[in-house]
Protein backbone atom coordinates (compact mmCIF):
# COMPACT_ATOMS: atom_id res chain seq x y z
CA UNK A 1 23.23 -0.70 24.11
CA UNK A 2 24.31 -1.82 20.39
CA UNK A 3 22.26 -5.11 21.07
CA UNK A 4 19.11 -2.80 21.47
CA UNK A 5 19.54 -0.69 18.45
CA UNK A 6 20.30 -3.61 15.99
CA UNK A 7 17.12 -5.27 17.70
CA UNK A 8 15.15 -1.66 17.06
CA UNK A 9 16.20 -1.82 13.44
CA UNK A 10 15.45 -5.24 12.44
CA UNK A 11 12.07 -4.66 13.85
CA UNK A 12 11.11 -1.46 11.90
CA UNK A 13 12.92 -3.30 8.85
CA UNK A 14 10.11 -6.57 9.82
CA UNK A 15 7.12 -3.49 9.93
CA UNK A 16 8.27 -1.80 6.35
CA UNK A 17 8.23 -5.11 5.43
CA UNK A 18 4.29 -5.66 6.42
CA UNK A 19 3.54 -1.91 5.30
CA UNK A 20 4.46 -2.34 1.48
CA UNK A 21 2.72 -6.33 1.67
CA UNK A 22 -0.30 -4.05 2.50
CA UNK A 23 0.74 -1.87 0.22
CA UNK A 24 0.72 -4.35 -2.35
CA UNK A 25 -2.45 -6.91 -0.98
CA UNK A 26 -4.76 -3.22 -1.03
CA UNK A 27 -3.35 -3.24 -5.00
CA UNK A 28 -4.06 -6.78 -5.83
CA UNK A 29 -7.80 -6.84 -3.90
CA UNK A 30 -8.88 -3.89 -5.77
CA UNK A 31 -7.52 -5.47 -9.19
CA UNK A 32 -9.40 -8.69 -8.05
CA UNK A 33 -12.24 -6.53 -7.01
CA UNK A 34 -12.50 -4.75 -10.72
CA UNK A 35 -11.79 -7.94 -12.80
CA UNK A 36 -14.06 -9.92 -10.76
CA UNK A 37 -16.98 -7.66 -9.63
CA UNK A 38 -16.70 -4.05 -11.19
CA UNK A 39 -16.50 -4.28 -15.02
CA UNK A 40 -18.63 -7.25 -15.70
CA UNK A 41 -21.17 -5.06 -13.37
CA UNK A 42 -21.23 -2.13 -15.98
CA UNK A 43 -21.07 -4.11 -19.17
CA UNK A 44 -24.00 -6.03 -17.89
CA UNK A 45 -26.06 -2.43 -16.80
CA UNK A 46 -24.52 -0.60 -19.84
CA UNK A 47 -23.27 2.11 -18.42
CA UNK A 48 -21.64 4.69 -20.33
CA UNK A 49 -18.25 6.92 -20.44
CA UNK A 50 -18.38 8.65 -17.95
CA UNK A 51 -20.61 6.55 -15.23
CA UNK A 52 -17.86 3.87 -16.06
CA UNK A 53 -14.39 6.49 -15.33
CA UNK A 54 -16.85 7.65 -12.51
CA UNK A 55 -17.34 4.53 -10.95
CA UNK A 56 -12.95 3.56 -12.05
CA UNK A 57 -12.10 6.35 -10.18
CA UNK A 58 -14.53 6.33 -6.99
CA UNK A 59 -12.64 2.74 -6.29
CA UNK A 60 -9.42 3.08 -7.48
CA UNK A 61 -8.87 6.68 -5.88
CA UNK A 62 -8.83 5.67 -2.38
CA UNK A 63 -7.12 2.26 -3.06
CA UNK A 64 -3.94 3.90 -4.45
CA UNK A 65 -4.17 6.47 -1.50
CA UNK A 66 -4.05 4.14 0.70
CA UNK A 67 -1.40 1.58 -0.87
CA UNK A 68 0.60 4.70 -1.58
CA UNK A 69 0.33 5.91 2.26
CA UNK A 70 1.30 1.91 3.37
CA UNK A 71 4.44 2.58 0.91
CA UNK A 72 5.46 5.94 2.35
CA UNK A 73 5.15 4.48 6.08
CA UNK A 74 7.35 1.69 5.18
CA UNK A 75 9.48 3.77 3.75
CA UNK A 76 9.80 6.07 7.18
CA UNK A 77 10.61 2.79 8.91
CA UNK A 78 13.56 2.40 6.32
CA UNK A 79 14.86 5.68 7.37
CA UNK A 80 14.06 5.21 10.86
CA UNK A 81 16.35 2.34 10.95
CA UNK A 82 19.06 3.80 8.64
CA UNK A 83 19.10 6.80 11.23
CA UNK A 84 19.56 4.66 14.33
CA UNK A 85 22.36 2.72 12.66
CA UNK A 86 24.25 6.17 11.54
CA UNK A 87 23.41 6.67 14.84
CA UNK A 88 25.73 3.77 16.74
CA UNK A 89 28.83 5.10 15.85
């Protein structure tokens, strides 16, 4: 029974793992995205202000959703796995 609960944990440790790499490959695509695509895009159309926070936040708004959703998930898994061990004795 204790063989199966260590093996449960080490596996949800292993998936929080993967959630906050995807976490953290969602942050460095969209940096790569932005240095790389976005702002050499709206010097070269001249965009102003606002069209340029407009066009920040319509790309980095869903990124940072969804790196900080990979986060919290990996963080559950954490838990998860903290639980089950409290859970042997």
């Amino acid at each position: 029974m204790t063989f199966w609960i260590v093996l449960g944990v080490v596996i949800a440790v292993a998936a929080a793992m993967v959630f906050a790499g995807v976490g953290g490959l969602v942050l460095l695509g969209g940096w790569d995205a932005t240095r790389a695509e976005l702002l050499p895009g709206l010097a070269r159309d001249r965009a102003g202000p606002a069209w340029r926070l407009g066009e920040l936040v319509l790309m980095w708004g869903p990124l940072l959703i969804l790196a900080g959703f990979a986060v919290a998930t990996g963080a559950r898994f954490v838990a998860l796995a903290l639980a089950a061990l409290t859970a042997v004795r």
